[in-house]
Structure formats: structure tokens, C-alpha cells
Protein backbone atom coordinates (compact mmCIF):
# COMPACT_ATOMS: atom_id res chain seq x y z
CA UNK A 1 60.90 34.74 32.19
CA UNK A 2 57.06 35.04 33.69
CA UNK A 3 55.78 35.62 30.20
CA UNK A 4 57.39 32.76 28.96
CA UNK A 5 56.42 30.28 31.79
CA UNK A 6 52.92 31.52 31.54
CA UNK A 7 52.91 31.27 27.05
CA UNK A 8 54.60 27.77 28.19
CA UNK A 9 51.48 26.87 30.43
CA UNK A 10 49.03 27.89 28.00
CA UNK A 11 50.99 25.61 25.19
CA UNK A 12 50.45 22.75 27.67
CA UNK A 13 46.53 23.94 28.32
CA UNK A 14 46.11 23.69 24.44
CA UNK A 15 47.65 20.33 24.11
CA UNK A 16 45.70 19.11 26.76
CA UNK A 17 42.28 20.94 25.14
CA UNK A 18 42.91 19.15 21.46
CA UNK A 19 42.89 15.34 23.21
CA UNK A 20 39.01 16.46 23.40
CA UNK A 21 38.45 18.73 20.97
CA UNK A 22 39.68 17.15 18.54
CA UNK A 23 38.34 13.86 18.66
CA UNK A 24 34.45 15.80 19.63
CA UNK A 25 34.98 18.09 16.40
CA UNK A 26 35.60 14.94 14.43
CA UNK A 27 32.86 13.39 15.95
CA UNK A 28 30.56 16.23 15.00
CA UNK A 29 30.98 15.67 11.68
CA UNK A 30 30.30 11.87 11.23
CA UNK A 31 27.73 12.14 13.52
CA UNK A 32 26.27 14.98 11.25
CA UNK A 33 26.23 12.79 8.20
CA UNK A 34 24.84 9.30 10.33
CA UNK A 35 21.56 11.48 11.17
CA UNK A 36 21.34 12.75 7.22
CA UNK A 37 21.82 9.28 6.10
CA UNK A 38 19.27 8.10 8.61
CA UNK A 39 16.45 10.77 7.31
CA UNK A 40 17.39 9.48 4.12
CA UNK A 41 15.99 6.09 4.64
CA UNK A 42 13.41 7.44 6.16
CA UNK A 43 12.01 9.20 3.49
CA UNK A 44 12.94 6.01 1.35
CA UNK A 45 10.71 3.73 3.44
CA UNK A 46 8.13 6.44 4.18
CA UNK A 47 7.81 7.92 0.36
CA UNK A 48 7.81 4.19 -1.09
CA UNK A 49 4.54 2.73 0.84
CA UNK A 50 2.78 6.06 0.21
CA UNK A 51 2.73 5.44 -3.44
CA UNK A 52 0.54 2.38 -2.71
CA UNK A 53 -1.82 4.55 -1.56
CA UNK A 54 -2.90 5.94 -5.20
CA UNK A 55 -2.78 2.61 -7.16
CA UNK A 56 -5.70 1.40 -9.40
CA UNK A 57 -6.41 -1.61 -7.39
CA UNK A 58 -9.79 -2.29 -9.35
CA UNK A 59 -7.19 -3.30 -12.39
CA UNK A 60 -6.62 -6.97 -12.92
CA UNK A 61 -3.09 -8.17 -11.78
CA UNK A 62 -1.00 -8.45 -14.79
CA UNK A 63 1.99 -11.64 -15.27
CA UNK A 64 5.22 -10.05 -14.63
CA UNK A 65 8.62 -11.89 -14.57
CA UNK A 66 9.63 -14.39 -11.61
CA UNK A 67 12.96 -14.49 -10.15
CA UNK A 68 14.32 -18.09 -12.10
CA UNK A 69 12.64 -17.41 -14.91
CA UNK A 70 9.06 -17.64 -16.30
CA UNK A 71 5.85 -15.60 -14.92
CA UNK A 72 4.04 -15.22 -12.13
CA UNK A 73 0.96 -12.77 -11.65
CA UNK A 74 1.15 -9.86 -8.82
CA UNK A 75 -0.60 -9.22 -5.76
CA UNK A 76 -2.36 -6.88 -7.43
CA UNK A 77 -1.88 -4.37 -10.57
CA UNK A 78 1.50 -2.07 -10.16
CA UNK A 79 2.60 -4.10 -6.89
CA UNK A 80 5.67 -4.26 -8.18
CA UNK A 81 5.93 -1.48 -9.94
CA UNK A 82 6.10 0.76 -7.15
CA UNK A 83 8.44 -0.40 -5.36
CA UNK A 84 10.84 -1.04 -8.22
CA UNK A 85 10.42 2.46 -9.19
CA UNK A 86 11.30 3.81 -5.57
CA UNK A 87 14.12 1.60 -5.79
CA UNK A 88 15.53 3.03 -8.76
CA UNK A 89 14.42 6.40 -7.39
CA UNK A 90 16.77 6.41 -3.86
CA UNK A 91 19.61 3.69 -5.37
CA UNK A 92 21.55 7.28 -5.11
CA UNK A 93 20.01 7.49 -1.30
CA UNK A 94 18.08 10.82 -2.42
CA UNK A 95 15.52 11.89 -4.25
CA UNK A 96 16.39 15.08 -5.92
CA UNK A 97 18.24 13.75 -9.19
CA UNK A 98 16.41 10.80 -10.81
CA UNK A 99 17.25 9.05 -14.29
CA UNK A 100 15.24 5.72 -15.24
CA UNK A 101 16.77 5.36 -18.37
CA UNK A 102 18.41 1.78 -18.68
CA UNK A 103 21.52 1.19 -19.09
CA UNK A 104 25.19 1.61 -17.42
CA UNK A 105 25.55 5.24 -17.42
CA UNK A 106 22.39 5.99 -15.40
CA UNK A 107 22.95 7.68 -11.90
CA UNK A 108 23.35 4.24 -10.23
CA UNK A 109 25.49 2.46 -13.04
CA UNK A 110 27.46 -0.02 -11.35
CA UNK A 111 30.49 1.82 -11.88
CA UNK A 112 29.46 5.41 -11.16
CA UNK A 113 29.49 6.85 -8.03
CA UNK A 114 29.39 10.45 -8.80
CA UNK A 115 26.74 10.23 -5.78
CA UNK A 116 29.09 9.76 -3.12
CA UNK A 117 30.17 12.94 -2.00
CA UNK A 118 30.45 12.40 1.57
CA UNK A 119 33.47 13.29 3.36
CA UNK A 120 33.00 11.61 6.44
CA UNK A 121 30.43 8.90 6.50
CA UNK A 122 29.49 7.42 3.51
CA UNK A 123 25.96 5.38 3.04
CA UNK A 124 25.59 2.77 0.63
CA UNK A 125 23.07 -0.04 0.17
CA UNK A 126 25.43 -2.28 -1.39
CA UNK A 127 26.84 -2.82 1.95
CA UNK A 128 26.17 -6.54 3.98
CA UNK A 129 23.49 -6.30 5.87
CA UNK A 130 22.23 -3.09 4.13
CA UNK A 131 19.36 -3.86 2.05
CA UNK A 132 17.09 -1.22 -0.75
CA UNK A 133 13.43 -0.37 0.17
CA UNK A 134 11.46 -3.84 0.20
CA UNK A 135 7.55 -4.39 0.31
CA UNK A 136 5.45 -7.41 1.54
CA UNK A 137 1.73 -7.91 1.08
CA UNK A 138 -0.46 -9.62 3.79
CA UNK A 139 -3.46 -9.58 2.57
CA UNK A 140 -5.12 -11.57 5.48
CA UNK A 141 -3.17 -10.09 8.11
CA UNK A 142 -6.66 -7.75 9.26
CA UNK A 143 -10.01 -8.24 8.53
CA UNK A 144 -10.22 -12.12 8.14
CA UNK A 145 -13.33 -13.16 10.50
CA UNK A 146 -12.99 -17.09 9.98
CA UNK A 147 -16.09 -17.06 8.48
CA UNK A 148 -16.32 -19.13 5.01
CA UNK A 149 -18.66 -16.70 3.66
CA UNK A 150 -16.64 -13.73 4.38
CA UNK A 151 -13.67 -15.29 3.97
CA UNK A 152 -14.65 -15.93 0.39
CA UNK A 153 -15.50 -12.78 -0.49
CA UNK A 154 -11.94 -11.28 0.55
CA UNK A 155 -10.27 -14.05 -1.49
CA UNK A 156 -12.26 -13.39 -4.51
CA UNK A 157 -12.37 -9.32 -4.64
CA UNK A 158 -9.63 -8.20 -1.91
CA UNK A 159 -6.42 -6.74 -3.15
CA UNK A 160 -4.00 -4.91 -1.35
CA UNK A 161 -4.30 -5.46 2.23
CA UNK A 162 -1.72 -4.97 4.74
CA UNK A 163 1.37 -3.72 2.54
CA UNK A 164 4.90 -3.19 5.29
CA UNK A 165 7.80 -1.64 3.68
CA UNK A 166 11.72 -1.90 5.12
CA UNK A 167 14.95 -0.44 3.95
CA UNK A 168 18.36 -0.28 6.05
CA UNK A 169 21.35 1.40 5.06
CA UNK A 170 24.97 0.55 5.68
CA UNK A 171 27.76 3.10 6.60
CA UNK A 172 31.26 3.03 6.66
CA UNK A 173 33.85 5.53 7.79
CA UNK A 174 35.98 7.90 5.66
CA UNK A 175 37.57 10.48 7.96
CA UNK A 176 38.12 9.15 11.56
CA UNK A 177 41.47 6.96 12.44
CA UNK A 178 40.86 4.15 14.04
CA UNK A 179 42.81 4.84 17.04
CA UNK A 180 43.25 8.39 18.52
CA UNK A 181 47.40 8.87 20.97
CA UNK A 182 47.40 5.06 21.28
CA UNK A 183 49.90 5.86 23.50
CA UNK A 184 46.80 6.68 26.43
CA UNK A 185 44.34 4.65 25.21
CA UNK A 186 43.95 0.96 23.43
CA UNK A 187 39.80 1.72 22.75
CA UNK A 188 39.40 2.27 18.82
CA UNK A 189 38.06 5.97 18.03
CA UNK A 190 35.84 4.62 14.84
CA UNK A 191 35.59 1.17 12.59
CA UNK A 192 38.54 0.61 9.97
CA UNK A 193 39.20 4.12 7.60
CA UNK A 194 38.18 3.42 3.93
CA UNK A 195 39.83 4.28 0.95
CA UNK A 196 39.24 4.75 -2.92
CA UNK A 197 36.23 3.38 -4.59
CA UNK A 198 32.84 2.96 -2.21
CA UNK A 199 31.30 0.59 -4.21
CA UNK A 200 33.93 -1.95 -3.71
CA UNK A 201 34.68 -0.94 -0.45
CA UNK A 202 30.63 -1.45 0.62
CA UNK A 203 30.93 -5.26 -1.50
CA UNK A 204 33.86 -6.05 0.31
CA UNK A 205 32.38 -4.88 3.86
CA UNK A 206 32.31 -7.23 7.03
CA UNK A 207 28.71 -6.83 9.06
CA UNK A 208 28.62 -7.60 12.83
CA UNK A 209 29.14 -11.59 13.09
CA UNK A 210 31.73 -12.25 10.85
CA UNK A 211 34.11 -15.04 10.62
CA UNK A 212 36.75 -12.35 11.19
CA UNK A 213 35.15 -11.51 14.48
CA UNK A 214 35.06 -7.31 13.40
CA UNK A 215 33.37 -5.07 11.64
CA UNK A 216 33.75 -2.08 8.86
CA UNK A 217 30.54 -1.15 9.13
CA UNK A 218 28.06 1.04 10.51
CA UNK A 219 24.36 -0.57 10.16
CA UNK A 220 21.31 1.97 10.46
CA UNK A 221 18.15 0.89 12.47
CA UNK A 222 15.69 -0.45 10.20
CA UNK A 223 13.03 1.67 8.91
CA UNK A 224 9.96 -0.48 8.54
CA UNK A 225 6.51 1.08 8.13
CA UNK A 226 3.35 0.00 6.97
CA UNK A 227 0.44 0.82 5.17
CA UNK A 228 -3.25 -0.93 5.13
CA UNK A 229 -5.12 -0.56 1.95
CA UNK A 230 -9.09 -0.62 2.30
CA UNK A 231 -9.40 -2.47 -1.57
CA UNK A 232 -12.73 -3.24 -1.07
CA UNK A 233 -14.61 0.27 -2.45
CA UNK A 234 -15.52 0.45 -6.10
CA UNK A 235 -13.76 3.74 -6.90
CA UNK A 236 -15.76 3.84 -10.36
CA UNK A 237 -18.95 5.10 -10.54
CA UNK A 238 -22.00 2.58 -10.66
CA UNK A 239 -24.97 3.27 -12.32
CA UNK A 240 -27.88 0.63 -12.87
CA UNK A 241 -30.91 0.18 -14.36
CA UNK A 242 -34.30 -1.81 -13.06
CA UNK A 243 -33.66 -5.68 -14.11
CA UNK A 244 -29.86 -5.20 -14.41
CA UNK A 245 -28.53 -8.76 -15.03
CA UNK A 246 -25.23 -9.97 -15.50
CA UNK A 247 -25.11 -10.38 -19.26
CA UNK A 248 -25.58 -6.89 -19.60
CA UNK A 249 -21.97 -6.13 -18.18
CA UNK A 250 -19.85 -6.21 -20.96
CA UNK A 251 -21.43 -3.16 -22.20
CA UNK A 252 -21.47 -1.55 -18.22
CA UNK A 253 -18.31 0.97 -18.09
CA UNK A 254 -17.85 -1.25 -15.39
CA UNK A 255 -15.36 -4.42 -15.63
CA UNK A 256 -17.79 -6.76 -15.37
CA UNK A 257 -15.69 -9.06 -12.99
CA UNK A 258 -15.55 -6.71 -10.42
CA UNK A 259 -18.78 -4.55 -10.39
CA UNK A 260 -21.19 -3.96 -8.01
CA UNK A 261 -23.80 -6.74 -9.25
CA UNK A 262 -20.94 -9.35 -9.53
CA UNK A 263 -20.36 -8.24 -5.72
CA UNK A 264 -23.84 -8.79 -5.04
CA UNK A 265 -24.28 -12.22 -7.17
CA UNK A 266 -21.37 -13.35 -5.15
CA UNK A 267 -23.03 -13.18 -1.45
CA UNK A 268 -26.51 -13.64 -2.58
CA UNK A 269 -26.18 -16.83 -4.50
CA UNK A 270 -23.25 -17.58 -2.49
CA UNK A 271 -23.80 -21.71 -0.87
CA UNK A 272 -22.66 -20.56 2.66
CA UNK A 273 -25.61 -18.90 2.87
CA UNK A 274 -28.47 -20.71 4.00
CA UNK A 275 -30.67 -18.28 3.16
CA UNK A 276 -30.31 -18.73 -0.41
CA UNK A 277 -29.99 -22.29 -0.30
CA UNK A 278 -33.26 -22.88 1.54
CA UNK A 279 -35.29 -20.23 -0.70
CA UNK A 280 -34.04 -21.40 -4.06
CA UNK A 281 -35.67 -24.88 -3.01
CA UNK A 282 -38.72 -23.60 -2.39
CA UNK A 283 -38.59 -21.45 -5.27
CA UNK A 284 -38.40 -24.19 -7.96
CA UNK A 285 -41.00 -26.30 -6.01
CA UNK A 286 -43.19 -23.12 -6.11
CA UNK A 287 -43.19 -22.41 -9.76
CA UNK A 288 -43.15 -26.46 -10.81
CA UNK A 289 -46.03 -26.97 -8.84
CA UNK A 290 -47.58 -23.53 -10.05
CA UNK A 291 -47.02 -24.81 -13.71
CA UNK A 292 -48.51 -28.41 -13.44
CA UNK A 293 -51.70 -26.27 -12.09
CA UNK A 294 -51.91 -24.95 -14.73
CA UNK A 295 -51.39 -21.54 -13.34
CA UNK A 296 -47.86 -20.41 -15.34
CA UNK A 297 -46.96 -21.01 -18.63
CA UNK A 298 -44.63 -24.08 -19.23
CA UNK A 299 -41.58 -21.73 -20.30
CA UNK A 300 -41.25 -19.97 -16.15
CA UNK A 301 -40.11 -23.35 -15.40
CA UNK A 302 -37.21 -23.48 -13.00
CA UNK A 303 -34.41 -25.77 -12.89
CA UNK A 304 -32.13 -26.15 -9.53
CA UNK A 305 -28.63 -24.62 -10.02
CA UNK A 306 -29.66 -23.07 -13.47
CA UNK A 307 -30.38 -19.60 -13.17
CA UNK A 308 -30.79 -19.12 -16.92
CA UNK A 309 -34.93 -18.17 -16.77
CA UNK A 310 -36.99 -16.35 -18.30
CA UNK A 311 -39.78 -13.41 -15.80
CA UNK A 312 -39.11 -12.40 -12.17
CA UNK A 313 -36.65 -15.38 -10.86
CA UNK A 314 -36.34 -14.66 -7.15
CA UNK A 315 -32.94 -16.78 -7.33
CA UNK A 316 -31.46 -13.47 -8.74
CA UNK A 317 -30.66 -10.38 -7.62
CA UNK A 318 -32.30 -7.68 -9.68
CA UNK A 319 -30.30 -4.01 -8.64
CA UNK A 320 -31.18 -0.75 -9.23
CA UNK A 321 -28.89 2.34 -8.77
CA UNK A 322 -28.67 5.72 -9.73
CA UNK A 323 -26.23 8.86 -8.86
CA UNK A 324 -27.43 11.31 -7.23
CA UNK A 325 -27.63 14.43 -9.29
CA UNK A 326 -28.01 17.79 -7.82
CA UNK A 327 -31.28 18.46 -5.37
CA UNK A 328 -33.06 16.15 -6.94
CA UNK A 329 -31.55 12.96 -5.55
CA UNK A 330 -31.55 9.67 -7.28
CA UNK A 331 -34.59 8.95 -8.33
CA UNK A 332 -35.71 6.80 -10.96
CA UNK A 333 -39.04 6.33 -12.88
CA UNK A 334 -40.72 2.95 -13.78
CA UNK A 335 -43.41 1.67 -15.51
CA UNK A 336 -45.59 -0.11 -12.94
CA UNK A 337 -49.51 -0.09 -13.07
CA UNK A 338 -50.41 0.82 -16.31
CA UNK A 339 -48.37 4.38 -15.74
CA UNK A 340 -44.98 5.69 -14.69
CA UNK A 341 -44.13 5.11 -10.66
CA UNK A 342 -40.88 7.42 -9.02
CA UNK A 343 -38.85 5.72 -6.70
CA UNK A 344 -35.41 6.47 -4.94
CA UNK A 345 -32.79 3.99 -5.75
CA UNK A 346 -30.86 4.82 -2.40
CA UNK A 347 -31.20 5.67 0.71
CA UNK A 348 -31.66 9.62 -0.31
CA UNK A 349 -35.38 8.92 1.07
CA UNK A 350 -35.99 6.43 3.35
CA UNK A 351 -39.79 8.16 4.09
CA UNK A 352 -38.70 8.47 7.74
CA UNK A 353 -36.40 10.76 8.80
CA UNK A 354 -34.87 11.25 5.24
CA UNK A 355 -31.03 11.77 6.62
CA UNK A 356 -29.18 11.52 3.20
CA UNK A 357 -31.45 14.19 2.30
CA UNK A 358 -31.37 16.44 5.19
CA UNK A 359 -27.35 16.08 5.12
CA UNK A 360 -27.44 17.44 1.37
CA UNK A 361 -28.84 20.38 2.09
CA UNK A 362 -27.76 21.06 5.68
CA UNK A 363 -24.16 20.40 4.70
CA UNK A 364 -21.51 22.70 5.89
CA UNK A 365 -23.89 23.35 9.00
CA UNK A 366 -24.32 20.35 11.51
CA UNK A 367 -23.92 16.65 10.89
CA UNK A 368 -27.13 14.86 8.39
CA UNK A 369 -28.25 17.96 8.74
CA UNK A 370 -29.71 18.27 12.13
CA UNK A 371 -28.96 20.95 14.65
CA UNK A 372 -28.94 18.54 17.61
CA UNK A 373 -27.23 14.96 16.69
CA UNK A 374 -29.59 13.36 18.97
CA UNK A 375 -32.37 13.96 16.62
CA UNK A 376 -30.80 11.85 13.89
């Protein structure tokens, strides 16, 4: 009789046990596959604005396809691209199997769903209020001074920018009931159990704020990150001549609409700057005046807002540039004086305290090349 009042208390101590571990063990598991799914957008938004980092952004924007129909041209060259790519990459929420072959019967065909295994929780951006990795470009959102000359500099050369990134997945339950004894308690254990296919089950979903006043699913946090793109560096290299002008561009490696002297010609002869304005005057009056003395030939003579002029026309830039190859820096050799002059075309040797230089060979050792950084 003892043995069987005490294997009768124990009965009663395990009944009591499963009204918590049951629902906890439960728990466990959809909990389990809620902090999966969330890494999973993680590395959706995360991996998707990294691949802006390695685009070509010296490439001219190409037309792609508007939404409506007809064309419109991108932000800049593979905008779109890259995002549509990571789109097609996680539609399956991972990025371990990948197929970007069109057509139905890729991994995210609208009627497979061989990529919903879960058990328990299953994550699916078809859901409402869900939404696959989207990217935005604000491309004045840093670095805009209000000043007209600056300003028109970024609108003419900047690309990229300040590029943000957001995804948000949608969850919806597969295992839990709803309700857990309703006989001692009326509070619902988990949103409404789904059944059959999860596609139509996520289409079909009510969000928070429905007209039904419920909800069948589970919306993530938002994963937003962003990314800002310096576009302003020519990534090519530039190498330039004495008396480099513009018409000798087409045959630079360079695309002549964004190379280093089309930079410069921009600023320089730019009419925000006063500088120019006021010295291209005087220029013209110079040489006119020069020419009725007699003093230059009739064909130096300069015309105001024609730049098209034959000898030394201060109203253009003249650049020269050379890489620097091995010790011997960049120097370049011109005839000057009835002979052959060296110069540096950077700042390898400034004839003071020659940092560039000092930094070349001291590298590895202290910064420019000095022991103390105070001497620099």
C-alpha cells in the first residue's frame, strides 16, 4: 500500500512537471529556429551591401528597365545588379545552394519549396510585412558643403554615396497549439498552427493591424545597415605627359569623361571660381594688347570663353604626372633651355624635407620615414 501511494504521488509530481516542461521544451525549439532565421537575415542584409563595396564605380551607368515599362539609367554601373543578385541569392533564406538559371524550376520557383524544411518555425519573405533585401542610394546624404562649387563637382563625378540596405523576414508557426490545458488558462501558447503548403500559407498571412484584429505571424526586427562609398578616387592609373590637353584623351587608357584632367578642367575653369573668372579677363586683355604692340604674332590671339588657342594659354590647365617607379621616383625629363631639364611630377621631392621620399625608403620602420614624428 506505501509503495503504491508513494508511485501514486510521483504520477501526480510528473503530471504536474509536463504543464512546464512541456510547453518550455516546445518553446526551445521555435525559439531555436526564430534566432537561425534571424542570423539569416542578417547575413542577407550584411552580405548584400558588402558587394557594393567592390563595384567599378568609374563605369558609366548603363539604361536598365523601369518598373511600368521603358528605361531609366542607374545610380551608378551594377546598382542594381547587386542587389538583384543577392536577392536571387537568399530568396531560399541561405546562401549555401544557389541556381540563377531562369525559369520555374529554379530553387525559388514559385511552386517549389523544397527549401522549407523547418519543423517548427518556418521563415518566408513572401509573408505581409516581410520584405527581400532592399537598397537605397543617397548620394548627398554626407559630404554636401552647400557650396556651388563643390556641390558641382559631386553632381558631376560622385557615384555611390551613402548606399542603406534592409530586409525583414516573416515567420509563422508549425508545431505549437495555440492554446496549451485551456482548461487553466485562456492566454494563447503561440499564433494560429499552419498547415500544408508555406507559400500559400505566407500569401495568405495576416500582419499586426489587420482588419481581423489578429495575427499569424511572427515579424523579425528589421535588419538595416549601411554602407558609404568614397566614389571620388580614380582607381585607374594616371599617367601624363607635359602639355596634356583634353583632345588627347581618347587615346589616354583613361575614359576621357572621368580622368584626372577632366577633374581638373572642371574646378579650374569652373565660373564659381573667381579666380578663374578674374584671370581669364586679364589674360585676353594681356595678349590683345601684347599683339596690337606688335609684340606677339596675330595667331596667340585670345578670344573670351574660347579656349581653342594656339602657345602657352594660361586659361588651361597644362598637367603633368608620372608613376612612381622603383627608387627612382617620378621623375620626368623636358626640354627647356636649349637642353634636357629633370623634374619630379609629384610630391616625391618637394626640395625640403622630401617626405614621400623618406617614407619609400624608411617604410616598414617609422611613419614618412622619420624616427621621431615630430620631425616630419
Amino acid at each position: 500500500m506505501r509503495r503504491a501511494r508513494v508511485r501514486g504521488a510521483a504520477a501526480v509530481e510528473m503530471a504536474i512537471c509536463m504543464l512546464v516542461i512541456v510547453p518550455v521544451f516546445m518553446y526551445s525549439l521555435f525559439l531555436f529556429d526564430l534566432l537561425r532565421h534571424m542570423l539569416d537575415a542578417q547575413e542577407t542584409g550584411l552580405s548584400t551591401v558588402w558587394d557594393y563595396s567592390v563595384l567599378d564605380y568609374a563605369k558609366k551607368p548603363e539604361s536598365v528597365p523601369a518598373e511600368g515599362g521603358g528605361s531609366t539609367t542607374e545610380a551608378f554601373s551594377g546598382f542594381g545588379m547587386a542587389q538583384g543578385t543577392a536577392r536571387q541569392m537568399f530568396c531560399d533564406h541561405e546562401s549555401g545552394l544557389d541556381s540563377y538559371d531562369p525559369g520555374p524550376d529554379r530553387e525559388c520557383g514559385a511552386h517549389l519549396e523544397d527549401h522549407h524544411t523547418d519543423v517548427v518555425a518556418s521563415a518566408c519573405w513572401l509573408n505581409p510585412g516581410a520584405q527581400q533585401v532592399q537598397c537605397y542610394l543617397d548620394a548627398n546624404a554626407v559630404g554636401a558643403y552647400g557650396v556651388s562649387l563643390h556641390q558641382s563637382y559631386m553632381d558631376t563625378f560622385q557615384r555611390g554615396g551613402l548606399i542603406r540596405c534592409d530586409a525583414r523576414l516573416g515567420v509563422q508557426n508549425y508545431l505549437l497549439p495555440e492554446e496549451f490545458l485551456p482548461e487553466f488558462s485562456k492566454v494563447k501558447m503561440a499564433k494560429e498552427l499552419q498547415k500544408g503548403s508555406v507559400h500559400t500559407n505566407a500569401q495568405a498571412g495576416r500582419a499586426e493591424g489587420n482588419e481581423h484584429g489578429d495575427s499569424n505571424v511572427y515579424l523579425l526586427p528589421w535588419e538595416r545597415i549601411a554602407l558609404l562609398t568614397d566614389t571620388w578616387a580614380l582607381s585607374a592609373s594616371v599617367s601624363m605627359r607635359p602639355g596634356y590637353r583634353q583632345e588627347e584623351a581618347s587615346s589616354n587608357l583613361q575614359d576621357p569623361s572621368e580622368g584626372l584632367y577632366t577633374r581638373v578642367v572642371q574646378l579650374y575653369q569652373n565660373q564659381e571660381n573667381m579666380g578663374f573668372t578674374q584671370m581669364s579677363n586679364a589674360s585676353v586683355s594681356l595678349v590683345n594688347r601684347a599683339i596690337s604692340s606688335n609684340l606677339l604674332h596675330t595667331s596667340l590671339r585670345m578670344y573670351p570663353g574660347s579656349y581653342d588657342t594656339p602657345g602657352d594659354d594660361p586659361r588651361q590647365p597644362s598637367l603633368a604626372i608620372m608613376p612612381q617607379e622603383g627608387d627612382s621616383g617620378a621623375e620626368e625629363e623636358i626640354e627647356q633651355q636649349r637642353g634636357r631639364h629633370r623634374y619630379f611630377s609629384n610630391e616625391w621631392r618637394d626640395w625640403g624635407s622630401n617626405n614621400n621620399e623618406r617614407s619609400y625608403q624608411g617604410r616598414g620602420n617609422w611613419y614618412l620615414g622619420c624616427a621621431r614624428e615630430e620631425s616630419c
